[in-house]
C-alpha atoms as a PDB file:
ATOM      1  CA  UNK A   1      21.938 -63.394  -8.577  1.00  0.00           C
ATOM      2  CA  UNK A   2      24.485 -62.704 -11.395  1.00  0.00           C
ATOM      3  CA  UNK A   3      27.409 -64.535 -12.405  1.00  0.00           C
ATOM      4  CA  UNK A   4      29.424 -61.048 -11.623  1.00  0.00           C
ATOM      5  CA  UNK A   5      27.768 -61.001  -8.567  1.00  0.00           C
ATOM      6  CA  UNK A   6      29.681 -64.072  -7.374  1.00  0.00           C
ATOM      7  CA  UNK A   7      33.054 -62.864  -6.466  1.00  0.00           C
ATOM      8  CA  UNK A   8      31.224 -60.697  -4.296  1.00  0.00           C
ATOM      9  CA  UNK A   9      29.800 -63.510  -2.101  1.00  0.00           C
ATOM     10  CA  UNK A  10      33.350 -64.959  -2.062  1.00  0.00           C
ATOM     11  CA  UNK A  11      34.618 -61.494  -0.354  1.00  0.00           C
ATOM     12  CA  UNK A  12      31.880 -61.059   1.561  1.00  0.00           C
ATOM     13  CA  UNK A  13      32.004 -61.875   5.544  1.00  0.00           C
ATOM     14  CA  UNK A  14      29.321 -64.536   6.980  1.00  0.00           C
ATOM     15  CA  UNK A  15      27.725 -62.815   9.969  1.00  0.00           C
ATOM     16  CA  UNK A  16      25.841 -64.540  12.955  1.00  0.00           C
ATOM     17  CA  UNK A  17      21.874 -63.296  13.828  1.00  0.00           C
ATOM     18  CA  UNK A  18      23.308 -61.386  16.650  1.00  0.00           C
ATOM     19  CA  UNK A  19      25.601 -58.914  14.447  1.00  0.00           C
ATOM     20  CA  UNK A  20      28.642 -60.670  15.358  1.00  0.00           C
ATOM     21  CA  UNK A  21      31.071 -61.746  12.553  1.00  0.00           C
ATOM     22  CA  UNK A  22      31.628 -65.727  12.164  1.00  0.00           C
ATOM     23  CA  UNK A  23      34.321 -65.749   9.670  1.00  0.00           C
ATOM     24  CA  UNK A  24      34.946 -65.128   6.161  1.00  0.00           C
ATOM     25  CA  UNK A  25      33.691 -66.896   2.724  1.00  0.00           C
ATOM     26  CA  UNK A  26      35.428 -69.812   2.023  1.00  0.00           C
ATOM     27  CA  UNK A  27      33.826 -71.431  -1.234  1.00  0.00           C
ATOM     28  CA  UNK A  28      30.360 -70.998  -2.785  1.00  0.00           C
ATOM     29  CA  UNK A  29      28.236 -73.142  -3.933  1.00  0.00           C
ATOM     30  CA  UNK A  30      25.874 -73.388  -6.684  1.00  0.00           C
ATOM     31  CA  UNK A  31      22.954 -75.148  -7.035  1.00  0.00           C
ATOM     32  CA  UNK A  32      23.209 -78.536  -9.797  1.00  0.00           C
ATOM     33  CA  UNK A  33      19.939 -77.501 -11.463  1.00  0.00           C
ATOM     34  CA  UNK A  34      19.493 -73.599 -11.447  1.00  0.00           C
ATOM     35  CA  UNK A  35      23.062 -72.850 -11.275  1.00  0.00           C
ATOM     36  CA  UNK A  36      21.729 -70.081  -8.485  1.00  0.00           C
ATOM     37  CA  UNK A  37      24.313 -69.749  -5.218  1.00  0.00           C
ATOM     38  CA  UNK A  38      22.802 -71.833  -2.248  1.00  0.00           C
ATOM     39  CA  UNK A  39      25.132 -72.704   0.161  1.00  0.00           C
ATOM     40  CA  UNK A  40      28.480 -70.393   1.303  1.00  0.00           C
ATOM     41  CA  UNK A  41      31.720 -72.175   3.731  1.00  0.00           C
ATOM     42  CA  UNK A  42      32.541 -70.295   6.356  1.00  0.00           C
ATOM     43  CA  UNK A  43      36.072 -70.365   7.687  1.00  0.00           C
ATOM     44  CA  UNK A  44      36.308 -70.641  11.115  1.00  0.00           C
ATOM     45  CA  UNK A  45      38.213 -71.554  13.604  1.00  0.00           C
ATOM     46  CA  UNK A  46      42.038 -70.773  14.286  1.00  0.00           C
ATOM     47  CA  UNK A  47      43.367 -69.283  11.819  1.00  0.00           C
ATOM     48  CA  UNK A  48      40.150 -69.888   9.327  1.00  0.00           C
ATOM     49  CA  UNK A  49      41.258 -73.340   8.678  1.00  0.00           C
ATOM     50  CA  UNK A  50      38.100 -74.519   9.311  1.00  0.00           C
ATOM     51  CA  UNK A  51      34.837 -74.302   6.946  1.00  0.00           C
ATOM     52  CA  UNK A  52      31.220 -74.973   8.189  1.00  0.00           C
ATOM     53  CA  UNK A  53      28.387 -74.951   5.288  1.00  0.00           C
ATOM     54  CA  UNK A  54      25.410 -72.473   6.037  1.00  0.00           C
ATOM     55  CA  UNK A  55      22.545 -72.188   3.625  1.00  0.00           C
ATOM     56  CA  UNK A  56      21.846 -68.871   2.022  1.00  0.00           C
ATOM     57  CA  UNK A  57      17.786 -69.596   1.972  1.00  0.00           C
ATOM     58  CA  UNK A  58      17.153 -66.920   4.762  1.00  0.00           C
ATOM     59  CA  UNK A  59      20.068 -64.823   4.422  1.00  0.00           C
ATOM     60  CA  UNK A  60      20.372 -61.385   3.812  1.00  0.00           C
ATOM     61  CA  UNK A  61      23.461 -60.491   1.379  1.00  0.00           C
ATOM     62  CA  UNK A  62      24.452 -56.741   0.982  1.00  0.00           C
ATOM     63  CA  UNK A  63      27.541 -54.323   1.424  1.00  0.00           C
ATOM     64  CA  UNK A  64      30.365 -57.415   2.310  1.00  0.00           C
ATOM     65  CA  UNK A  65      28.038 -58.940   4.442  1.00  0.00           C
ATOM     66  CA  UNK A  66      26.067 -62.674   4.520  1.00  0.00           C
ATOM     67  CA  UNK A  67      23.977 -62.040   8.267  1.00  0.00           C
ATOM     68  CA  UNK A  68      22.671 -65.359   8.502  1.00  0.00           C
ATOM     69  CA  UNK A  69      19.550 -66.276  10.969  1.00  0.00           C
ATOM     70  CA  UNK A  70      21.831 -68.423  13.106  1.00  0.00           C
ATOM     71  CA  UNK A  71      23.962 -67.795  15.991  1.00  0.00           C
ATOM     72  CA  UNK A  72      27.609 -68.827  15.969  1.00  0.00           C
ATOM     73  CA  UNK A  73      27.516 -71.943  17.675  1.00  0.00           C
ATOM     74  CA  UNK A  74      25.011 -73.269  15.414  1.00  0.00           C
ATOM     75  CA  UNK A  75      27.304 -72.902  12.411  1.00  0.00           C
ATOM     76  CA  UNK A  76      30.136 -74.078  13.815  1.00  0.00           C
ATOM     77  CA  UNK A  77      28.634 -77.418  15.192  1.00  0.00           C
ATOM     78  CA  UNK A  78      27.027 -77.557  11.386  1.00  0.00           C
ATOM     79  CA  UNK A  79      27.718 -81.327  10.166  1.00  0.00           C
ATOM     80  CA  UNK A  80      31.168 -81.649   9.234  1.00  0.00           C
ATOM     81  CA  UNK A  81      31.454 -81.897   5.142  1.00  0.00           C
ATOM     82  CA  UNK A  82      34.485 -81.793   3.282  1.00  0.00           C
ATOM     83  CA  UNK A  83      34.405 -78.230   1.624  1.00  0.00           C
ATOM     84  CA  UNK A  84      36.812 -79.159  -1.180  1.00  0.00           C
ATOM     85  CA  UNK A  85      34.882 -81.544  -3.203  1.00  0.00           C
ATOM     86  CA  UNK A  86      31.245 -81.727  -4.590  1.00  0.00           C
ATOM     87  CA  UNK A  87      28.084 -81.450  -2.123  1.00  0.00           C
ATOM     88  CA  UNK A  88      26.052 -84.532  -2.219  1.00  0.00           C
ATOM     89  CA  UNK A  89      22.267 -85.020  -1.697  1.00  0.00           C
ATOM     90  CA  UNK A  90      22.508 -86.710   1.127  1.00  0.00           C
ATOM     91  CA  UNK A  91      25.206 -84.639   2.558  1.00  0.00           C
ATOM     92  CA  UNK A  92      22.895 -81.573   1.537  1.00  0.00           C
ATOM     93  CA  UNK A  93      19.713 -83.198   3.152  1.00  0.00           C
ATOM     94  CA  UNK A  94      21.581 -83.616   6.340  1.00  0.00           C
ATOM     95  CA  UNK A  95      23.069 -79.698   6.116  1.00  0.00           C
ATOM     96  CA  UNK A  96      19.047 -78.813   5.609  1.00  0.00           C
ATOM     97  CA  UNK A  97      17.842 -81.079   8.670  1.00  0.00           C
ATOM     98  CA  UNK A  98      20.597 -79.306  10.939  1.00  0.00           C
ATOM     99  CA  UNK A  99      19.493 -75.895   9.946  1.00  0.00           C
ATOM    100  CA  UNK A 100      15.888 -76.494  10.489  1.00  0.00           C
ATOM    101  CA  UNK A 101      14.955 -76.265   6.771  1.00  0.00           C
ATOM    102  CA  UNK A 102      12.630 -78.295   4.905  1.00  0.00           C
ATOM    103  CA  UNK A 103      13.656 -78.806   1.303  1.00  0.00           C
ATOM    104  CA  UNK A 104      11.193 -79.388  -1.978  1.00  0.00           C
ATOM    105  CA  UNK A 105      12.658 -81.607  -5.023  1.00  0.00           C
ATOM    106  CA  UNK A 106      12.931 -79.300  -7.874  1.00  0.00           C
ATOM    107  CA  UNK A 107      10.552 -80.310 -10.768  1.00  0.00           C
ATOM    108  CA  UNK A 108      12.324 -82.842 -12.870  1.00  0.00           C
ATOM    109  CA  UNK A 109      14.053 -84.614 -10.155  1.00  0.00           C
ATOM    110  CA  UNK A 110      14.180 -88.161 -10.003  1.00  0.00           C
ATOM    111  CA  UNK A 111      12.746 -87.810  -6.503  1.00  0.00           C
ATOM    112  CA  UNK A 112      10.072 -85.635  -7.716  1.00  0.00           C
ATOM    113  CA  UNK A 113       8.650 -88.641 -10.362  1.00  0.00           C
ATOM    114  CA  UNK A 114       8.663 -91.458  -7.523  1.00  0.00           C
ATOM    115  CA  UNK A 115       6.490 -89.353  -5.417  1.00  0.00           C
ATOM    116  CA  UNK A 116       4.165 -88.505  -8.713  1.00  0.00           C
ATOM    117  CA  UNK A 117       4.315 -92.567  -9.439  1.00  0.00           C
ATOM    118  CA  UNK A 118       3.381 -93.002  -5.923  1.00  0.00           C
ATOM    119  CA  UNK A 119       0.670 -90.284  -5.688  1.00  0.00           C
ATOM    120  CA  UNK A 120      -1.139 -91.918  -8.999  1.00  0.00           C
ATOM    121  CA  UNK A 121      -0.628 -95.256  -7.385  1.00  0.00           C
ATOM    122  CA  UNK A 122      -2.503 -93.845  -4.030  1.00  0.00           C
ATOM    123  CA  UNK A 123      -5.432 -92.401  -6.485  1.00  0.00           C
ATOM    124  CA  UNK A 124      -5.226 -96.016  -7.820  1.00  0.00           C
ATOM    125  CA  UNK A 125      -6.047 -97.091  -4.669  1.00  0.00           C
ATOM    126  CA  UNK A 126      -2.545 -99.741  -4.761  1.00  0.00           C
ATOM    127  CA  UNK A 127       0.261 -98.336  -3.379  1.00  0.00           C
ATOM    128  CA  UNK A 128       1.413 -98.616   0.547  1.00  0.00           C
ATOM    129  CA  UNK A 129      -0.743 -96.099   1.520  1.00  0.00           C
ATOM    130  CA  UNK A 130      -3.730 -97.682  -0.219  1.00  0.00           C
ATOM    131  CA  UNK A 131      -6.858 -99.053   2.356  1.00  0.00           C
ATOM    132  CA  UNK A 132      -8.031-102.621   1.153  1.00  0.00           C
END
Protein backbone atom coordinates (compact mmCIF):
# COMPACT_ATOMS: atom_id res chain seq x y z
CA UNK A 1 0.00 0.00 0.00
CA UNK A 2 1.23 3.62 -0.52
CA UNK A 3 2.17 6.14 1.87
CA UNK A 4 -0.81 8.38 0.15
CA UNK A 5 -2.86 5.59 0.53
CA UNK A 6 -2.80 5.95 4.32
CA UNK A 7 -5.10 8.74 5.10
CA UNK A 8 -7.45 6.72 3.33
CA UNK A 9 -7.41 3.82 5.85
CA UNK A 10 -7.70 6.50 8.58
CA UNK A 11 -11.21 7.67 6.90
CA UNK A 12 -12.22 4.57 6.07
CA UNK A 13 -15.08 2.69 8.27
CA UNK A 14 -14.15 -0.91 9.84
CA UNK A 15 -17.01 -3.21 8.84
CA UNK A 16 -18.03 -6.59 10.56
CA UNK A 17 -18.27 -10.08 8.16
CA UNK A 18 -21.94 -9.65 8.24
CA UNK A 19 -22.05 -6.08 6.37
CA UNK A 20 -22.74 -4.31 9.45
CA UNK A 21 -20.59 -1.23 10.35
CA UNK A 22 -18.40 -1.55 13.73
CA UNK A 23 -17.12 1.88 13.98
CA UNK A 24 -14.75 4.14 12.44
CA UNK A 25 -10.70 4.17 12.09
CA UNK A 26 -9.13 5.26 14.98
CA UNK A 27 -5.21 4.95 14.43
CA UNK A 28 -3.20 2.77 12.02
CA UNK A 29 -0.58 0.94 12.45
CA UNK A 30 2.45 0.08 10.63
CA UNK A 31 4.45 -2.70 10.70
CA UNK A 32 8.35 -2.07 12.59
CA UNK A 33 10.09 -3.88 9.72
CA UNK A 34 8.22 -3.32 6.31
CA UNK A 35 6.70 -0.14 7.29
CA UNK A 36 3.39 -1.86 5.46
CA UNK A 37 -0.16 -1.03 7.50
CA UNK A 38 -1.10 -4.17 9.67
CA UNK A 39 -3.27 -3.46 12.27
CA UNK A 40 -6.31 -0.53 12.22
CA UNK A 41 -8.28 0.73 15.97
CA UNK A 42 -11.61 0.72 15.74
CA UNK A 43 -13.64 3.14 17.80
CA UNK A 44 -16.36 1.74 19.40
CA UNK A 45 -18.45 2.03 21.88
CA UNK A 46 -20.47 5.21 23.13
CA UNK A 47 -19.60 7.82 21.56
CA UNK A 48 -16.36 6.02 19.76
CA UNK A 49 -14.39 6.42 22.84
CA UNK A 50 -13.42 3.13 22.70
CA UNK A 51 -10.69 1.45 20.25
CA UNK A 52 -10.35 -2.39 19.71
CA UNK A 53 -7.21 -3.51 17.41
CA UNK A 54 -8.24 -5.80 14.37
CA UNK A 55 -5.62 -7.11 12.02
CA UNK A 56 -5.81 -6.18 8.39
CA UNK A 57 -4.27 -9.82 7.23
CA UNK A 58 -7.72 -10.96 5.78
CA UNK A 59 -9.33 -7.79 5.17
CA UNK A 60 -10.67 -6.41 2.24
CA UNK A 61 -10.01 -2.45 1.93
CA UNK A 62 -11.87 -0.50 -0.89
CA UNK A 63 -14.33 2.55 -1.39
CA UNK A 64 -14.26 3.82 2.69
CA UNK A 65 -14.57 0.49 3.74
CA UNK A 66 -12.18 -2.15 6.01
CA UNK A 67 -14.97 -5.47 5.97
CA UNK A 68 -13.11 -7.52 8.24
CA UNK A 69 -13.77 -11.53 8.57
CA UNK A 70 -15.06 -11.05 12.10
CA UNK A 71 -18.32 -10.36 13.56
CA UNK A 72 -18.80 -7.47 15.97
CA UNK A 73 -18.58 -9.08 19.13
CA UNK A 74 -15.36 -10.54 18.31
CA UNK A 75 -13.74 -7.14 17.89
CA UNK A 76 -15.08 -5.62 20.59
CA UNK A 77 -14.08 -8.35 23.21
CA UNK A 78 -10.46 -8.06 21.23
CA UNK A 79 -7.74 -7.84 24.19
CA UNK A 80 -7.78 -4.54 25.58
CA UNK A 81 -4.41 -2.52 24.40
CA UNK A 82 -3.79 0.95 24.93
CA UNK A 83 -4.24 2.50 21.34
CA UNK A 84 -2.15 5.60 22.10
CA UNK A 85 1.25 4.26 22.50
CA UNK A 86 3.49 1.71 20.58
CA UNK A 87 2.22 -2.04 19.91
CA UNK A 88 4.44 -4.50 21.55
CA UNK A 89 5.32 -8.11 20.52
CA UNK A 90 3.81 -9.58 23.06
CA UNK A 91 0.84 -7.40 23.03
CA UNK A 92 0.76 -8.17 19.14
CA UNK A 93 1.16 -12.03 19.71
CA UNK A 94 -1.75 -11.96 22.03
CA UNK A 95 -3.97 -9.62 19.36
CA UNK A 96 -2.89 -12.63 16.72
CA UNK A 97 -3.89 -15.60 19.20
CA UNK A 98 -7.41 -13.81 19.75
CA UNK A 99 -8.03 -13.48 16.10
CA UNK A 100 -7.16 -16.97 15.25
CA UNK A 101 -3.99 -16.04 13.29
CA UNK A 102 -0.78 -17.70 13.28
CA UNK A 103 2.12 -15.33 12.82
CA UNK A 104 5.78 -16.12 11.03
CA UNK A 105 8.98 -14.04 12.37
CA UNK A 106 10.04 -11.96 9.53
CA UNK A 107 13.58 -12.95 8.27
CA UNK A 108 16.09 -11.11 10.35
CA UNK A 109 14.29 -11.27 13.55
CA UNK A 110 15.94 -12.10 16.59
CA UNK A 111 13.31 -14.82 16.97
CA UNK A 112 13.94 -16.04 13.59
CA UNK A 113 18.02 -16.81 14.48
CA UNK A 114 17.14 -18.76 17.86
CA UNK A 115 14.97 -21.06 15.97
CA UNK A 116 17.87 -21.37 13.06
CA UNK A 117 20.48 -21.91 16.21
CA UNK A 118 18.10 -24.40 17.46
CA UNK A 119 17.29 -26.17 14.15
CA UNK A 120 21.32 -26.64 13.50
CA UNK A 121 21.56 -27.74 17.07
CA UNK A 122 18.64 -30.51 16.34
CA UNK A 123 20.72 -31.57 12.99
CA UNK A 124 23.59 -31.68 15.56
CA UNK A 125 21.80 -34.07 17.26
CA UNK A 126 22.25 -31.67 20.91
CA UNK A 127 19.62 -29.53 21.47
CA UNK A 128 16.25 -30.37 23.64
CA UNK A 129 14.78 -32.04 21.00
CA UNK A 130 17.83 -34.22 20.38
CA UNK A 131 17.31 -38.40 21.13
CA UNK A 132 20.43 -39.74 23.12
Amino acid sequence: MADDNYDDLYNSDVVASDGKKIGGVGQVYLDDKTGQPTWVTVKTGLFGTKENFVPLVHADIANGEIKVPYAEEVVKEAPTVDPDRHLDADEEADLYKYYGIETVPAPGTDRDEADADQADADQAGTGPNATQ
